[in-house]
Every structure is written in C-alpha cells, then in structure tokens.
PDB file of N, CA and C in Angstrom:
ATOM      1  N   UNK A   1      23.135  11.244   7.729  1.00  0.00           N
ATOM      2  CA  UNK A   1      22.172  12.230   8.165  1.00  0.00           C
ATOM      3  C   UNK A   1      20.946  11.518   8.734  1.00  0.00           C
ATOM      4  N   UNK A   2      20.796  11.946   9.939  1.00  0.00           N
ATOM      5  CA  UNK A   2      19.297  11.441  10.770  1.00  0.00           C
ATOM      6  C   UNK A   2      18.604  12.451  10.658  1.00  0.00           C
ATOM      7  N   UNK A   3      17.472  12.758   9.886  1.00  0.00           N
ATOM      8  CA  UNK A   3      16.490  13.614   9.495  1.00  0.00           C
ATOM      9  C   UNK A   3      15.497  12.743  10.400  1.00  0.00           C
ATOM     10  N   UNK A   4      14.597  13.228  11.570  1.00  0.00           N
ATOM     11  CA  UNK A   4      13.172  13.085  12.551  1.00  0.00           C
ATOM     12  C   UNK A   4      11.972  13.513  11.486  1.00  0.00           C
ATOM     13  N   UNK A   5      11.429  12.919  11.415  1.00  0.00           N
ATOM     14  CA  UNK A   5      10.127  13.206  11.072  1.00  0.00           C
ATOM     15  C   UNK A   5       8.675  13.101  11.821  1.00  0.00           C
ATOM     16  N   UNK A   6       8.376  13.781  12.657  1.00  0.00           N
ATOM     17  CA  UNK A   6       7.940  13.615  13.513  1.00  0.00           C
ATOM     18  C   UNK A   6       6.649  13.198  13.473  1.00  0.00           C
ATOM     19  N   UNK A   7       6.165  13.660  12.257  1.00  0.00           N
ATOM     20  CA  UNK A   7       4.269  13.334  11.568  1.00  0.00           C
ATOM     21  C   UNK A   7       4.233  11.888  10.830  1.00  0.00           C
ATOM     22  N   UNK A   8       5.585  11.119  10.929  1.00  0.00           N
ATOM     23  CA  UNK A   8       5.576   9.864  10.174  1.00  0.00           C
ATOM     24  C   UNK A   8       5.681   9.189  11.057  1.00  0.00           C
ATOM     25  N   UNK A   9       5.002   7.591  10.466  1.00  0.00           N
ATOM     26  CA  UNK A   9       4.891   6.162  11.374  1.00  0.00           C
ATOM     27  C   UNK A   9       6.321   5.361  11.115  1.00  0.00           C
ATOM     28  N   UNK A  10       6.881   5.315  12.811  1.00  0.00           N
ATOM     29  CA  UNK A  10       8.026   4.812  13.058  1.00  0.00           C
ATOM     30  C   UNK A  10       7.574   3.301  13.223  1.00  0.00           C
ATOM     31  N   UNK A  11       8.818   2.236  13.181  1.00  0.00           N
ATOM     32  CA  UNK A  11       8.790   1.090  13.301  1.00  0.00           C
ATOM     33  C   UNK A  11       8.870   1.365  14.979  1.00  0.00           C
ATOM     34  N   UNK A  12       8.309  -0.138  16.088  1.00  0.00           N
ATOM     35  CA  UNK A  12       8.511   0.356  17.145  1.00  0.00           C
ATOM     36  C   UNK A  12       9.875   0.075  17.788  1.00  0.00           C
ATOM     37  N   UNK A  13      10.678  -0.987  17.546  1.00  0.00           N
ATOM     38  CA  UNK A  13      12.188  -1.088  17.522  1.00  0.00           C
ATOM     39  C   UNK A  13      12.897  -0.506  16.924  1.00  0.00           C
ATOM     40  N   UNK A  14      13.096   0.125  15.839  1.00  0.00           N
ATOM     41  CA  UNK A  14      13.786  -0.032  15.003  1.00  0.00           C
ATOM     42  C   UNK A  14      13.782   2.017  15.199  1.00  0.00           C
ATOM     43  N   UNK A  15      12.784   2.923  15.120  1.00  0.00           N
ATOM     44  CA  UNK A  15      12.535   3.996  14.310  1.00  0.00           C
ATOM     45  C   UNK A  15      13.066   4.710  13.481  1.00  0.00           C
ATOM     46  N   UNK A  16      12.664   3.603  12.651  1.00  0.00           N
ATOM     47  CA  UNK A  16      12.805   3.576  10.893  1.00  0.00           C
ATOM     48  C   UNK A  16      11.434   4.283  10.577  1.00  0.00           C
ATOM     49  N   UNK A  17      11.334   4.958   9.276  1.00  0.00           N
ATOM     50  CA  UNK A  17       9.840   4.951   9.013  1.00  0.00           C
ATOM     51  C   UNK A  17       9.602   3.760   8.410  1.00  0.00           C
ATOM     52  N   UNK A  18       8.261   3.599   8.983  1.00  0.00           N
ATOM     53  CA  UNK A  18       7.601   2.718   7.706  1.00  0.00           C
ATOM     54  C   UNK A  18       6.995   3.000   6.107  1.00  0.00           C
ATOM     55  N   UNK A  19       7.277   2.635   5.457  1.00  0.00           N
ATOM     56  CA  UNK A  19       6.918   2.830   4.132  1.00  0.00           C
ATOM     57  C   UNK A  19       6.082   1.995   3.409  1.00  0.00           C
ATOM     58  N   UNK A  20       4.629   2.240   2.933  1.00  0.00           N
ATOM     59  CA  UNK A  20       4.324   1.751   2.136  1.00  0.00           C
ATOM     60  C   UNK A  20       3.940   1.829   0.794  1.00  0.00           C
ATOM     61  N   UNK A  21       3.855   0.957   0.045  1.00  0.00           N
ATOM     62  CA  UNK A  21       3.633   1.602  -1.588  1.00  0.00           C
ATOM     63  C   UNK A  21       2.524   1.347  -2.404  1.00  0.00           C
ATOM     64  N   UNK A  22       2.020   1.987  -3.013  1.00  0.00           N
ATOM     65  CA  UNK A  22       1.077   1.779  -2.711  1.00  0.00           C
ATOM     66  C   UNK A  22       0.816   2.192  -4.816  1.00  0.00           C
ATOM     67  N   UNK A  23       0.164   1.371  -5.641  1.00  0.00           N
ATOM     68  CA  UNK A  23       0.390   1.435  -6.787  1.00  0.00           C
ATOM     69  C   UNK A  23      -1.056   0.516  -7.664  1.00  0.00           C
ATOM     70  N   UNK A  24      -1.340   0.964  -8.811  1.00  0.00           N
ATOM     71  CA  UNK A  24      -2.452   0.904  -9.720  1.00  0.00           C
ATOM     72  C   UNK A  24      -1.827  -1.006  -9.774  1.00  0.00           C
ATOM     73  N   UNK A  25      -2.714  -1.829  -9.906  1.00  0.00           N
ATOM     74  CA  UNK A  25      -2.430  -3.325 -11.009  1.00  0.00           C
ATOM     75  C   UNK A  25      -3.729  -3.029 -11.403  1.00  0.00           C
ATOM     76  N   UNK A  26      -3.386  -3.678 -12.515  1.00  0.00           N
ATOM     77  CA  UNK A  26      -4.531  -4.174 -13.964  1.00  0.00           C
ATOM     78  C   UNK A  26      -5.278  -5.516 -13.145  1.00  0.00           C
ATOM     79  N   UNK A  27      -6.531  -5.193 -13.296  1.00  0.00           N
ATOM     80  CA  UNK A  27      -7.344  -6.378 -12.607  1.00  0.00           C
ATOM     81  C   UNK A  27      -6.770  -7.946 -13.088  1.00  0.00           C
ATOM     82  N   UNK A  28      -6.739  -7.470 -14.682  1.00  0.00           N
ATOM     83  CA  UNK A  28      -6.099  -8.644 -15.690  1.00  0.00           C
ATOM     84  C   UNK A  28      -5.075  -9.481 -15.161  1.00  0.00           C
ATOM     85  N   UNK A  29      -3.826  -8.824 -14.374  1.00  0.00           N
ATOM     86  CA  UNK A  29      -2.487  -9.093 -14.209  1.00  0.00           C
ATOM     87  C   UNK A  29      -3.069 -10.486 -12.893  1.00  0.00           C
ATOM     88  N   UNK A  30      -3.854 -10.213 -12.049  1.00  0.00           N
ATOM     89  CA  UNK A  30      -4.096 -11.212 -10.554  1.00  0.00           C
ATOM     90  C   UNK A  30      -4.754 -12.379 -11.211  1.00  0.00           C
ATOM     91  N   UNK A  31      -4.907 -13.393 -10.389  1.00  0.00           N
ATOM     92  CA  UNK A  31      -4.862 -14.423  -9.938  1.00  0.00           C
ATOM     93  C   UNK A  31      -7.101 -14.383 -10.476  1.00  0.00           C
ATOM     94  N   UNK A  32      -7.194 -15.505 -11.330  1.00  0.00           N
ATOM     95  CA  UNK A  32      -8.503 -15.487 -11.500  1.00  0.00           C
ATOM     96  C   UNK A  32      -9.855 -15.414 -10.414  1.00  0.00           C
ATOM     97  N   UNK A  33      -9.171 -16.265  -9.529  1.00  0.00           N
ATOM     98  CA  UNK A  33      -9.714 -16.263  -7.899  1.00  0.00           C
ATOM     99  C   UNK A  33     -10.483 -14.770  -7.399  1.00  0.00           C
ATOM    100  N   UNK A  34      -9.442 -13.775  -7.554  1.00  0.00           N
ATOM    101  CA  UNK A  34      -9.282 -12.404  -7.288  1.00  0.00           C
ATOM    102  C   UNK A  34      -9.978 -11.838  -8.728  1.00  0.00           C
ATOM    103  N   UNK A  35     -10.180 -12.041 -10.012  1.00  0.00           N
ATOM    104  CA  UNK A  35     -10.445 -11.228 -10.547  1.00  0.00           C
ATOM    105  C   UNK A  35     -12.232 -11.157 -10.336  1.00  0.00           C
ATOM    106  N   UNK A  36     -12.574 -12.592 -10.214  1.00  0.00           N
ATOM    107  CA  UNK A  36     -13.707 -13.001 -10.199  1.00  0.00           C
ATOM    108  C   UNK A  36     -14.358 -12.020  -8.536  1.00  0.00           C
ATOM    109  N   UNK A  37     -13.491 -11.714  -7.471  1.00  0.00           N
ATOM    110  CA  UNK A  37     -14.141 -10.693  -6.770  1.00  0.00           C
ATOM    111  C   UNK A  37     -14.158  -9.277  -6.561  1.00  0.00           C
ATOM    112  N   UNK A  38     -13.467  -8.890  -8.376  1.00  0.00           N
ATOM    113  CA  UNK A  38     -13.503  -7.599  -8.651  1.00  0.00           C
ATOM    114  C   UNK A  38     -14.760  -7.430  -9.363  1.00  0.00           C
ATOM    115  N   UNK A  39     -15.380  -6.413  -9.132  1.00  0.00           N
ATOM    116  CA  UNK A  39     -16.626  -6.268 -10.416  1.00  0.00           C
ATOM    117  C   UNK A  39     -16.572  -4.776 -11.040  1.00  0.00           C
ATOM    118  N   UNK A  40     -16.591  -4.744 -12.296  1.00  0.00           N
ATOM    119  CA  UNK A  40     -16.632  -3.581 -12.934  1.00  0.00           C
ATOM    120  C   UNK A  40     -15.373  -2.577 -12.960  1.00  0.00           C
ATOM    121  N   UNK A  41     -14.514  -3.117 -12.451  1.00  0.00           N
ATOM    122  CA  UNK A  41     -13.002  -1.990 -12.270  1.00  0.00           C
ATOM    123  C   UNK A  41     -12.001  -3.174 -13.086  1.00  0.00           C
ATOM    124  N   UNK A  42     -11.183  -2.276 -13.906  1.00  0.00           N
ATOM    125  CA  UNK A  42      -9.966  -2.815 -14.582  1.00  0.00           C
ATOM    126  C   UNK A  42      -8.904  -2.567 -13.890  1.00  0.00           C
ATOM    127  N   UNK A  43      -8.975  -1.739 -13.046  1.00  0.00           N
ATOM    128  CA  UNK A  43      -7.643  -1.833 -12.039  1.00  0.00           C
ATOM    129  C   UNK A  43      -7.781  -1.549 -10.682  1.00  0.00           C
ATOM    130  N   UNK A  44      -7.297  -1.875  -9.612  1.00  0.00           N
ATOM    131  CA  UNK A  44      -7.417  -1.452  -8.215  1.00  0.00           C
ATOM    132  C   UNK A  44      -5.971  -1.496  -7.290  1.00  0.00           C
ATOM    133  N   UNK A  45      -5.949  -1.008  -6.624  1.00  0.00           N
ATOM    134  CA  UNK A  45      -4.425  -0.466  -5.749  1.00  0.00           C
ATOM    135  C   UNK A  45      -3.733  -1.470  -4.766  1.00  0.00           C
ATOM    136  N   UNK A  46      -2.759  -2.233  -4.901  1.00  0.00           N
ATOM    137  CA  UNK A  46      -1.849  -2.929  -3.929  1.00  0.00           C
ATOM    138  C   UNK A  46      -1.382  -1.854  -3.037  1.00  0.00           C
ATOM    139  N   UNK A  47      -1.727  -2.445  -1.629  1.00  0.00           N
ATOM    140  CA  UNK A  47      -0.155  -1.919  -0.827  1.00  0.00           C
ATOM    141  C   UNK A  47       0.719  -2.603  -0.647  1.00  0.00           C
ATOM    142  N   UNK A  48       2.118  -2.412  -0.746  1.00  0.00           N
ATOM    143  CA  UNK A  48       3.315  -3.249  -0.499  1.00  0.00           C
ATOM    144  C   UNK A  48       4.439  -3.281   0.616  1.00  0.00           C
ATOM    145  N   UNK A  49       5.010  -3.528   1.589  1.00  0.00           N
ATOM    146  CA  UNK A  49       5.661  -2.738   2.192  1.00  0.00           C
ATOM    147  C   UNK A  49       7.247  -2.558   1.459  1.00  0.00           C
ATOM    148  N   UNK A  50       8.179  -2.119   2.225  1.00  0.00           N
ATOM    149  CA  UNK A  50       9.587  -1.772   1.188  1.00  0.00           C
ATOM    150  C   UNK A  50      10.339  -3.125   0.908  1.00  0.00           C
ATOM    151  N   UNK A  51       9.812  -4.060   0.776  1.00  0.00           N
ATOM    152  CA  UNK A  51      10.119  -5.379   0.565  1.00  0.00           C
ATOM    153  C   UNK A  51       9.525  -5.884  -0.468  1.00  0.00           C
ATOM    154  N   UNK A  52       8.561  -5.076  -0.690  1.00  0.00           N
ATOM    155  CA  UNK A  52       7.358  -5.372  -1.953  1.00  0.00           C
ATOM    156  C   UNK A  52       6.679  -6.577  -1.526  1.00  0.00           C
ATOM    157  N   UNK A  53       6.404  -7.293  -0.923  1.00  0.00           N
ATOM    158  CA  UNK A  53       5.515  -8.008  -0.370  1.00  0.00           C
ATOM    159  C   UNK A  53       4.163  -7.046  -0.179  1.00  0.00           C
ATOM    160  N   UNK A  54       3.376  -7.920  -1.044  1.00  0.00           N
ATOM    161  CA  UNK A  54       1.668  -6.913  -1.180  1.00  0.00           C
ATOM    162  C   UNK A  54       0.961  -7.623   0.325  1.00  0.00           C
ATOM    163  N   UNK A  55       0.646  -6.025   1.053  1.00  0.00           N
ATOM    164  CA  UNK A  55       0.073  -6.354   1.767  1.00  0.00           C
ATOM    165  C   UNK A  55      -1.976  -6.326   2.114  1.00  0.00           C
ATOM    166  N   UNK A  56      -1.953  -5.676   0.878  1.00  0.00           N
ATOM    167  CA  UNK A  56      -3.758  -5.500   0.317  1.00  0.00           C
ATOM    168  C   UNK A  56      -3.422  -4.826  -0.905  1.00  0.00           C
ATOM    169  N   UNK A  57      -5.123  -5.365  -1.152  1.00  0.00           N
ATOM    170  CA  UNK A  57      -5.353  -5.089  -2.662  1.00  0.00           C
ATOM    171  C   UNK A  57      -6.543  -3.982  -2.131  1.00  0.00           C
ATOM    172  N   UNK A  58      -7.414  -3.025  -2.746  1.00  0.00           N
ATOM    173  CA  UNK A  58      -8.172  -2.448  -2.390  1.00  0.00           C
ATOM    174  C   UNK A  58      -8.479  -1.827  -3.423  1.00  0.00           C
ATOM    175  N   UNK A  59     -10.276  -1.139  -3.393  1.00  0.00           N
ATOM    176  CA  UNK A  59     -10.274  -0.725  -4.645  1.00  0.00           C
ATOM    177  C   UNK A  59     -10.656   0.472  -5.154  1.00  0.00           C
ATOM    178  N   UNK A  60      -9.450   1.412  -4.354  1.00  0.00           N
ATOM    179  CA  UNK A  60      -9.282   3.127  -4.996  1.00  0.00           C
ATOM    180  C   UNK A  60      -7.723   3.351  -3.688  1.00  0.00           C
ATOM    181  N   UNK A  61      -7.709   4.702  -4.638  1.00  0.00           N
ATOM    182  CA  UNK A  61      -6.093   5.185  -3.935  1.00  0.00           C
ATOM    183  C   UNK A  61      -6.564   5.310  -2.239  1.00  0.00           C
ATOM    184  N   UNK A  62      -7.735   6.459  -2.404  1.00  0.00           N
ATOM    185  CA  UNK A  62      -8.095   6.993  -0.693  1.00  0.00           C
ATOM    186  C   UNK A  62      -7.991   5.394   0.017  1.00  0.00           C
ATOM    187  N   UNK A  63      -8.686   4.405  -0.096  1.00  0.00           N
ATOM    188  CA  UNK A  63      -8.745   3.603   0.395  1.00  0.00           C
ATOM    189  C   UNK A  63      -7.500   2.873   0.797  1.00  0.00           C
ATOM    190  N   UNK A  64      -6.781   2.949   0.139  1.00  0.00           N
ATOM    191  CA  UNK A  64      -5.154   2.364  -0.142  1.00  0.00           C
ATOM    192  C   UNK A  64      -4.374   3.248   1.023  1.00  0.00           C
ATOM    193  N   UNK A  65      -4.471   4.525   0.934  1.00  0.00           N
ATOM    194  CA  UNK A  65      -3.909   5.528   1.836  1.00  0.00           C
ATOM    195  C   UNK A  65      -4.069   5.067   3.185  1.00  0.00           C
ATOM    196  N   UNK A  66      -5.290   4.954   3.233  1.00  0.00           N
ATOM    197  CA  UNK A  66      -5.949   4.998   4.361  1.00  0.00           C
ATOM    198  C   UNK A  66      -5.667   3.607   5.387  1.00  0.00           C
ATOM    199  N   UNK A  67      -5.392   2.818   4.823  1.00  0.00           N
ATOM    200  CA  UNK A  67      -5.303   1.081   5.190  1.00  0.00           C
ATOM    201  C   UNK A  67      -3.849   1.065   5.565  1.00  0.00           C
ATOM    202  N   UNK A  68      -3.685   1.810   4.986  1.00  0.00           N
ATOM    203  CA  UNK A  68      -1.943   1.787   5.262  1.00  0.00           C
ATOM    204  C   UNK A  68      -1.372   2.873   6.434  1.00  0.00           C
ATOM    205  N   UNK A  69      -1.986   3.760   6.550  1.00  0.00           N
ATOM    206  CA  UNK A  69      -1.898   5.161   7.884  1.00  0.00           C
ATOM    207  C   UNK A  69      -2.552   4.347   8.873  1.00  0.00           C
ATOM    208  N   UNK A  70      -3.366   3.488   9.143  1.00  0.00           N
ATOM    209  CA  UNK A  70      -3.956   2.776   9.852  1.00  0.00           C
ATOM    210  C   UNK A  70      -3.248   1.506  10.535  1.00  0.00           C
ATOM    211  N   UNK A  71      -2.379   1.181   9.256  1.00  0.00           N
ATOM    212  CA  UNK A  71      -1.469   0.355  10.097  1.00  0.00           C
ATOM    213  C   UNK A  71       0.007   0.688  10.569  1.00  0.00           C
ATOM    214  N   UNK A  72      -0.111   2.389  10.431  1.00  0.00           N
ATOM    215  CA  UNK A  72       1.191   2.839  10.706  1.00  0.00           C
ATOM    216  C   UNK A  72       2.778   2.954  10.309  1.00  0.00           C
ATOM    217  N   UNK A  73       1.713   2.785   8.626  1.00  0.00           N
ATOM    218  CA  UNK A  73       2.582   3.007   7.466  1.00  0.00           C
ATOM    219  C   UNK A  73       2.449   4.169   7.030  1.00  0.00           C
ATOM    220  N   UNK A  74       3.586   4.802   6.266  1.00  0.00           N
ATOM    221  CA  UNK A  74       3.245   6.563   5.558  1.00  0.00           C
ATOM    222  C   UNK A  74       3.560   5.851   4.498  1.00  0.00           C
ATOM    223  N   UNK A  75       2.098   6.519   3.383  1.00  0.00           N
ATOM    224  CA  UNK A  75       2.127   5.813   1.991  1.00  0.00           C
ATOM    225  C   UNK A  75       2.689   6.359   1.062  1.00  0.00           C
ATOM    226  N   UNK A  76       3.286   5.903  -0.099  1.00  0.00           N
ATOM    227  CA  UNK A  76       3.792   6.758  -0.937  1.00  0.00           C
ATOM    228  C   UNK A  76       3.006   5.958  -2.376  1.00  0.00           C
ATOM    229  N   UNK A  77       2.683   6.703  -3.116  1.00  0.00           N
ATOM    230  CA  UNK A  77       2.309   6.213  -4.457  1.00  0.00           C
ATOM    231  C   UNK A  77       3.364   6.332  -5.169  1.00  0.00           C
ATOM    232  N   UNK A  78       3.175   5.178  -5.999  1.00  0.00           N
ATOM    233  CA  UNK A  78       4.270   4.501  -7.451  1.00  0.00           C
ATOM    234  C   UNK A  78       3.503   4.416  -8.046  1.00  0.00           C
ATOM    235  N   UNK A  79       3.769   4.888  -9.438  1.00  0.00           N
ATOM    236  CA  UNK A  79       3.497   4.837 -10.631  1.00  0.00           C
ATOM    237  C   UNK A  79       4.089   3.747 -11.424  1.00  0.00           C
TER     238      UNK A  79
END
C-alpha cells in the first residue's frame, strides 16, 4: 500500500517520508562536556532520524518539533 501524504516532508529522491524522533534524555545520561552546557533542566529533547542517529539536542519539545519541520522532517515523539 502507497498511502500520499501530502502535508508530510518527503525525501527528495527517494519520496519516502522523513521521520524524526524526537524524545526526553536525562541531562545525567550525556556526555559531561554537554551537561556542563545545560543549566537548570534535568532533561532536554534529542532529535534522531529513523536510524537513531541524534541529530540535536534542544531544550523543550516545541523546540524539538520545530528544528526538525525545518529541516523537513515530520516529528514524531517517543516516549
């Protein structure tokens, strides 16, 4: 089944959608480097693409959404 979606970001070869994911980490879990340029938040949002390769860290969902529709990804949150 080829279901069009016409309001979603296609790959430009491929039109696949793009997918990204987009999910809570514990400030704790990263790299000290990174925790040291978090301030005051215990957790903030990776995007990943469907490969899981993180492609930003950012620090709230809107923002996460948004970084990712921008690069012509449709985001999906994981829990």
């Amino acid at each position: 089944m080829n279901t069009r979606y016409p309001n979603l970001p296609f790959g430009e070869e491929t039109q696949e959608v793009k997918i990204a994911y987009v999910r809570p980490v514990a400030v704790s879990e990263l790299p000290e480097e990174v925790q040291d340029q978090v301030e005051g938040l215990d957790h903030i949002y990776s995007v990943n693409d469907a490969e899981g390769t993180r492609l930003a860290l950012v620090a709230n969902l809107p923002l996460a959404f948004a970084i990712a529709r921008e690069h012509d990804f449709a985001p999906v949150n994981v829990h």
